[in-house]
PDB file of N, CA and C in Angstrom:
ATOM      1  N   UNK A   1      63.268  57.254 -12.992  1.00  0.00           N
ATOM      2  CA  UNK A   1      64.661  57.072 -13.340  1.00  0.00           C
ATOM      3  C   UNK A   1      65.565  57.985 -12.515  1.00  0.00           C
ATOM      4  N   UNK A   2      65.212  58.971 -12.518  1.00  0.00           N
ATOM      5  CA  UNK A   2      65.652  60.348 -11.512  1.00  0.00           C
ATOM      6  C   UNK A   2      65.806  59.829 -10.057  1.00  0.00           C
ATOM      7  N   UNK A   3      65.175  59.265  -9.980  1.00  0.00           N
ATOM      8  CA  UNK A   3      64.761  59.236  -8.315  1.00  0.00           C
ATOM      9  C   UNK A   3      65.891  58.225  -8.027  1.00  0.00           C
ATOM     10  N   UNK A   4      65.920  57.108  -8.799  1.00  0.00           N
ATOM     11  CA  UNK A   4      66.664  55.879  -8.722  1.00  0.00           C
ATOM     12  C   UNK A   4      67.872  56.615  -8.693  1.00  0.00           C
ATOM     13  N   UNK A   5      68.823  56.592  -9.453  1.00  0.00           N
ATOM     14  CA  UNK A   5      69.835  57.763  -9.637  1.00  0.00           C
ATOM     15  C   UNK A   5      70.126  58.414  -8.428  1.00  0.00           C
ATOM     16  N   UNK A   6      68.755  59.335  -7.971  1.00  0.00           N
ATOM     17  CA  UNK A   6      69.677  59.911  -6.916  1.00  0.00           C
ATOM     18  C   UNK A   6      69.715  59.054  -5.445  1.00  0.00           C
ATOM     19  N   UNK A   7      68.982  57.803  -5.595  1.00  0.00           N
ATOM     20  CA  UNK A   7      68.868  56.665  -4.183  1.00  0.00           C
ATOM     21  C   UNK A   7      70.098  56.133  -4.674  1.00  0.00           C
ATOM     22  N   UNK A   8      70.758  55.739  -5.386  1.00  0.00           N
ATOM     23  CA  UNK A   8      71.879  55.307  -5.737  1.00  0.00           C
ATOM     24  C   UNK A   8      73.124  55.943  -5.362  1.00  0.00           C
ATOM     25  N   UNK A   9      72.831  57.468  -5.926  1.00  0.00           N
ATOM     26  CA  UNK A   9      74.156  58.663  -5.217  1.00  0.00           C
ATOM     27  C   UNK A   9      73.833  58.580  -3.824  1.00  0.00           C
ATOM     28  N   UNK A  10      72.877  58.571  -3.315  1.00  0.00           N
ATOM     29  CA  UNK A  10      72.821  58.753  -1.756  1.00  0.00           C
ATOM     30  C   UNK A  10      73.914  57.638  -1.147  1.00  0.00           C
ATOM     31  N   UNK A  11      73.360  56.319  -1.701  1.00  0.00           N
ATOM     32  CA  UNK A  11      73.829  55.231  -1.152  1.00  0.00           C
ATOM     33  C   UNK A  11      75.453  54.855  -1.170  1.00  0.00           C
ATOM     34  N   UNK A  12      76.378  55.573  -2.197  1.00  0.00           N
ATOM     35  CA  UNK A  12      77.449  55.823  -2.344  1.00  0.00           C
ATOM     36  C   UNK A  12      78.140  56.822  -1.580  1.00  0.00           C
ATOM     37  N   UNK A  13      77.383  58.030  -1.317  1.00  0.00           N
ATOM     38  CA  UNK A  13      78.167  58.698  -0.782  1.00  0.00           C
ATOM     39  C   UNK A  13      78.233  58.274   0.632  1.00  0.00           C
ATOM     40  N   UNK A  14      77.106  57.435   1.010  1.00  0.00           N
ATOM     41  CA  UNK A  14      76.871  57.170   2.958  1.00  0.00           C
ATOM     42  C   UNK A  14      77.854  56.025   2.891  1.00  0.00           C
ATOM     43  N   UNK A  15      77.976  55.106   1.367  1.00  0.00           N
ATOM     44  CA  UNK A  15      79.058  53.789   1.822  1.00  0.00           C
ATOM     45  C   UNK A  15      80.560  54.511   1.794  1.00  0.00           C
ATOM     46  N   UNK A  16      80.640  56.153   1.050  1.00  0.00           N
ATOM     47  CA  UNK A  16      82.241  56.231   1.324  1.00  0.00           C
ATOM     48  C   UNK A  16      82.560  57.141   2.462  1.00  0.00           C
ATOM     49  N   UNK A  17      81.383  57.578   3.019  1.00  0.00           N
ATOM     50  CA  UNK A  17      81.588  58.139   4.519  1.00  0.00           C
ATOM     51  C   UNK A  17      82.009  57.492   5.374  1.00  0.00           C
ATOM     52  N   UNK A  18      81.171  56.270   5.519  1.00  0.00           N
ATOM     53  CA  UNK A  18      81.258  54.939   6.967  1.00  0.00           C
ATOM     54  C   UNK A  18      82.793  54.116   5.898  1.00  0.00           C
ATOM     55  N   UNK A  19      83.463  54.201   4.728  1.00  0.00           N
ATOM     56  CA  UNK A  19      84.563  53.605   4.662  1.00  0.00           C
ATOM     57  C   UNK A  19      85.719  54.686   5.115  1.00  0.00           C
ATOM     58  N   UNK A  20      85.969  55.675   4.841  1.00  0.00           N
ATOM     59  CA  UNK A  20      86.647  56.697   5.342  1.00  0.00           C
ATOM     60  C   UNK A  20      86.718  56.862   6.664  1.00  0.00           C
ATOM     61  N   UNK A  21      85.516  56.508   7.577  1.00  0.00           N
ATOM     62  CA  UNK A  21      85.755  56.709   8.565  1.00  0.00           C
ATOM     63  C   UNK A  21      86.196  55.744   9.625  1.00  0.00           C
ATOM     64  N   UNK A  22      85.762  54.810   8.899  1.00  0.00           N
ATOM     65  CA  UNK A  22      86.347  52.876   9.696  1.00  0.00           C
ATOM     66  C   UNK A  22      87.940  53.395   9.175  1.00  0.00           C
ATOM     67  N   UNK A  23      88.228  53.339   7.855  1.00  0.00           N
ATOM     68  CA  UNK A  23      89.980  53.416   7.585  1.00  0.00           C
ATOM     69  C   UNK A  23      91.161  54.332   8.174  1.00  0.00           C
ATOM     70  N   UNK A  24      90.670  55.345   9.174  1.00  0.00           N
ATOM     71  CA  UNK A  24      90.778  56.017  10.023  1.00  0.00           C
ATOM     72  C   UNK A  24      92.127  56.856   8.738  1.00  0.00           C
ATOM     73  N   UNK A  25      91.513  57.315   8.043  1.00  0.00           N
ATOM     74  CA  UNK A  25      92.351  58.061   7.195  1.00  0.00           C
ATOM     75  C   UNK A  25      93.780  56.964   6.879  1.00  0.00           C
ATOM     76  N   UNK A  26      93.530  55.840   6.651  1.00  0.00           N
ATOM     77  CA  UNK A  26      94.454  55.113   5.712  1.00  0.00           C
ATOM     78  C   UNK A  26      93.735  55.349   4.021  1.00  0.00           C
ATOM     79  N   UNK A  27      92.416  56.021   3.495  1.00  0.00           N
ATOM     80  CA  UNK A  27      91.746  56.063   2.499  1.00  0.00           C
ATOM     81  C   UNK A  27      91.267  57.515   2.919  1.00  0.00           C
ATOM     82  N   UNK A  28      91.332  58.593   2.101  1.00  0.00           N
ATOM     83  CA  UNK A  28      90.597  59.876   2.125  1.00  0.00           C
ATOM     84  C   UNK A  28      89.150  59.665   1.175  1.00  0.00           C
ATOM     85  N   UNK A  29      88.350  60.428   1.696  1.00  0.00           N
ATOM     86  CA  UNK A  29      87.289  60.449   0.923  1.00  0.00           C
ATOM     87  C   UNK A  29      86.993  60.973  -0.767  1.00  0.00           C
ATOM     88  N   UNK A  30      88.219  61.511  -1.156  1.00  0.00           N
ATOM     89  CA  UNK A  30      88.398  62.133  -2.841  1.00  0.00           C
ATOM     90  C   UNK A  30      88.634  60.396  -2.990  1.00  0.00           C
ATOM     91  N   UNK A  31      89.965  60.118  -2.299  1.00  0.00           N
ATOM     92  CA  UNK A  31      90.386  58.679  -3.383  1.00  0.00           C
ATOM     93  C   UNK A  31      89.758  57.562  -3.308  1.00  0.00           C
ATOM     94  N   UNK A  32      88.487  57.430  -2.314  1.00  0.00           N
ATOM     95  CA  UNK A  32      87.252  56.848  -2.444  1.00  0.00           C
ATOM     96  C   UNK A  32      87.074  56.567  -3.588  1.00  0.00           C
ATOM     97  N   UNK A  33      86.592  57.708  -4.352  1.00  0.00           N
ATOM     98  CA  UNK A  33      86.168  58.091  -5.410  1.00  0.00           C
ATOM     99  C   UNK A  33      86.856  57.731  -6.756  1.00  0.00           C
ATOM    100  N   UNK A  34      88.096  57.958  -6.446  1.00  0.00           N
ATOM    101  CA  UNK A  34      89.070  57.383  -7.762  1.00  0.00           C
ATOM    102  C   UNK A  34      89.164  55.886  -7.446  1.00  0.00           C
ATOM    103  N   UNK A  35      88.898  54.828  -6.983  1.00  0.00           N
ATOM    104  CA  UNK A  35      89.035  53.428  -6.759  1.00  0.00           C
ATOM    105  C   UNK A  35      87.631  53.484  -8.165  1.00  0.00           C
ATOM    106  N   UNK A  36      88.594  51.670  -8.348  1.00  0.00           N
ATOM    107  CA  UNK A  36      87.273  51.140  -9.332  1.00  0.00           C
ATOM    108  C   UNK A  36      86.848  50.641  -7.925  1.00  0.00           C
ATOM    109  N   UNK A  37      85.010  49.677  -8.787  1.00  0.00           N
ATOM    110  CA  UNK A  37      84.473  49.406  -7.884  1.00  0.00           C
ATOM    111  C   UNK A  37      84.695  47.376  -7.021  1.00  0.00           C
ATOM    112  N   UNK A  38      85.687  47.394  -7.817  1.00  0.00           N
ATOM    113  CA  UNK A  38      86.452  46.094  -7.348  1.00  0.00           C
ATOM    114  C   UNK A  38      87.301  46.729  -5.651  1.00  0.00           C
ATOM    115  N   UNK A  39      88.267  47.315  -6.369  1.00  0.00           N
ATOM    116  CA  UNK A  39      88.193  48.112  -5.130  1.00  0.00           C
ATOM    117  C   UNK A  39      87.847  48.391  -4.142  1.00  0.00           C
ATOM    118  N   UNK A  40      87.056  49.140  -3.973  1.00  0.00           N
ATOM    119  CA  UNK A  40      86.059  49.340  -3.183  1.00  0.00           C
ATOM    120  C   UNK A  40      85.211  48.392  -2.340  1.00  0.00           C
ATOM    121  N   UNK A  41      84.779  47.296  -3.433  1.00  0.00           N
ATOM    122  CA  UNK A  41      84.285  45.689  -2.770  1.00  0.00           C
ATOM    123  C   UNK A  41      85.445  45.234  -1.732  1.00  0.00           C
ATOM    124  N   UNK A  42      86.085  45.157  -1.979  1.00  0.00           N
ATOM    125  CA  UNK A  42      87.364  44.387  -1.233  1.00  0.00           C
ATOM    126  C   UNK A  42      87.429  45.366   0.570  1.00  0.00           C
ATOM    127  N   UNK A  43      87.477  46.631  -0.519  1.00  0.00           N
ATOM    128  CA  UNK A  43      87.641  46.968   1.316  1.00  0.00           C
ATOM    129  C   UNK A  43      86.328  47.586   2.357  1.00  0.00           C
ATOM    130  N   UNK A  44      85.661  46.705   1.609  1.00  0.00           N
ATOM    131  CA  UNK A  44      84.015  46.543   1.928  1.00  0.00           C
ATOM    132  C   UNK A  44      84.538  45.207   2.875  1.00  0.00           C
ATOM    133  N   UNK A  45      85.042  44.439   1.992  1.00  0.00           N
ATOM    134  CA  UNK A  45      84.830  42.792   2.599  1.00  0.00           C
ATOM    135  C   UNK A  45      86.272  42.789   3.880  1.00  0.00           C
ATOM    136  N   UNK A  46      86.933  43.464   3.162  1.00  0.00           N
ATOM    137  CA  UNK A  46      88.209  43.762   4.517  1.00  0.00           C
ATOM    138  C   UNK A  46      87.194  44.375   6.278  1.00  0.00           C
ATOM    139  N   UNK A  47      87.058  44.946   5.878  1.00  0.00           N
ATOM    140  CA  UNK A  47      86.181  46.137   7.131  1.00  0.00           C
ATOM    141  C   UNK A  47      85.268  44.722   7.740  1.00  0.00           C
ATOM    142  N   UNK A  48      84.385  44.241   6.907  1.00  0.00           N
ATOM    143  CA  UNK A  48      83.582  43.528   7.401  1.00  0.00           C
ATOM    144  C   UNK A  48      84.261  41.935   8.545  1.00  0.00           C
ATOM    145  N   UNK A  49      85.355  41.772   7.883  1.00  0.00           N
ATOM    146  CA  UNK A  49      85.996  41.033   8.352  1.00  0.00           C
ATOM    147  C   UNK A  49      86.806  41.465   9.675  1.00  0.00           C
ATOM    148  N   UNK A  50      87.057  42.868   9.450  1.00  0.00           N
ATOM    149  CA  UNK A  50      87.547  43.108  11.345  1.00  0.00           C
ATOM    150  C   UNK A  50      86.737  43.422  12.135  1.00  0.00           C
ATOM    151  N   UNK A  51      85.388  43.621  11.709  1.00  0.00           N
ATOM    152  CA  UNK A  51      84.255  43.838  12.791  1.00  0.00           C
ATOM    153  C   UNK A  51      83.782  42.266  13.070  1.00  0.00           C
ATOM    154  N   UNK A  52      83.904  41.251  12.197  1.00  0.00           N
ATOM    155  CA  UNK A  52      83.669  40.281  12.895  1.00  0.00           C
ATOM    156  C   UNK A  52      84.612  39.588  13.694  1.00  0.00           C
ATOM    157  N   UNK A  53      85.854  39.420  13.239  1.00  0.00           N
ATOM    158  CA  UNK A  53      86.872  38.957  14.420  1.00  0.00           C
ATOM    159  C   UNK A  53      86.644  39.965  15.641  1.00  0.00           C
ATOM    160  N   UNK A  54      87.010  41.474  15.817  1.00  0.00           N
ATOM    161  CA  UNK A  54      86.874  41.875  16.856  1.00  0.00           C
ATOM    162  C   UNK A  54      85.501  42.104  17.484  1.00  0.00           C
ATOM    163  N   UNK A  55      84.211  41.659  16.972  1.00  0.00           N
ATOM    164  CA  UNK A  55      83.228  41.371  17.716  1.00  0.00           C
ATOM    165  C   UNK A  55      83.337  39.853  18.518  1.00  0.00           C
ATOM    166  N   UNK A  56      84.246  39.217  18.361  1.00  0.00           N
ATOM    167  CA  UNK A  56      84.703  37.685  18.904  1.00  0.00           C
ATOM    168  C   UNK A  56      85.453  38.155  20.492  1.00  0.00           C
ATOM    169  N   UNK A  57      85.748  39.422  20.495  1.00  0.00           N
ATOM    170  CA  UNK A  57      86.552  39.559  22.080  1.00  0.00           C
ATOM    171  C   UNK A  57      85.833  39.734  22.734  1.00  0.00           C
ATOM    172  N   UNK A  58      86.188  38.997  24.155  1.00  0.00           N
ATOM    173  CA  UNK A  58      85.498  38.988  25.249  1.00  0.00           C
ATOM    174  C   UNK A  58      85.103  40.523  25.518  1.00  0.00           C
ATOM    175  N   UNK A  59      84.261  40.677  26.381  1.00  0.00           N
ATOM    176  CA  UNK A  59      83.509  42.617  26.173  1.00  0.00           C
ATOM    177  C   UNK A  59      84.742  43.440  27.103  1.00  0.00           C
ATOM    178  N   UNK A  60      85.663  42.535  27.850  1.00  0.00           N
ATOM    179  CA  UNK A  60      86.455  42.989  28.803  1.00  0.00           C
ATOM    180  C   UNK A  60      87.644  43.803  28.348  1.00  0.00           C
ATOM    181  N   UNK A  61      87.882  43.398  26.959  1.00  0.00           N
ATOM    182  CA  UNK A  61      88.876  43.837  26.128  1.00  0.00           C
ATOM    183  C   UNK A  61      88.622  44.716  25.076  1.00  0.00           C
ATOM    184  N   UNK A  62      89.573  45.854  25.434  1.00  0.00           N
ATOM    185  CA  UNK A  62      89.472  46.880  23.952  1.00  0.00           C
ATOM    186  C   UNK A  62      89.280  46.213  23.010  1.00  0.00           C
ATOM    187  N   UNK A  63      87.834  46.760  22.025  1.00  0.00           N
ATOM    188  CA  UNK A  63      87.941  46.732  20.681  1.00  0.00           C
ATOM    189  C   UNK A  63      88.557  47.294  19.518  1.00  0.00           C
ATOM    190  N   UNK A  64      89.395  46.694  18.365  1.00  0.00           N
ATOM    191  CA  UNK A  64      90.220  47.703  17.700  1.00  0.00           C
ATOM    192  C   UNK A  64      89.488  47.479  16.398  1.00  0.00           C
ATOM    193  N   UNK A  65      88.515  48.444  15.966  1.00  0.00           N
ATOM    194  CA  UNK A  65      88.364  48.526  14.481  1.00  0.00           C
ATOM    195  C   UNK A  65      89.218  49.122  13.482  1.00  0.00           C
TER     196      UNK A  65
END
């Protein structure tokens, strides 16, 4: 049960690192934390959505995540 728990905290704190750091400080990492987890989904599915449009540019052109 322990173990689970803490694979779970791990996995939260690495998803609000890599979101903090894609949002280029439009989201700090405390108010990570204060979002419900609706929240949070959304700008899961936001992020995911500009890495796939801007994986669509030709390689010649700046990428903007």
């Amino acid at each position: 049960m322990f173990r689970t728990l803490r694979d779970e905290t791990s996995i939260i704190i690495d998803n609000a690192i890599n979101t903090v750091y894609y949002m280029r400080g439009a989201v700090n990492y405390f108010d990570y934390y204060e979002m419900t987890y609706v929240e949070r989904q959304k700008i899961s599915k936001f992020l995911e959505k500009r890495f796939k449009e801007e994986s669509k540019k030709p390689a010649h052109l700046n990428r903007v995540y």
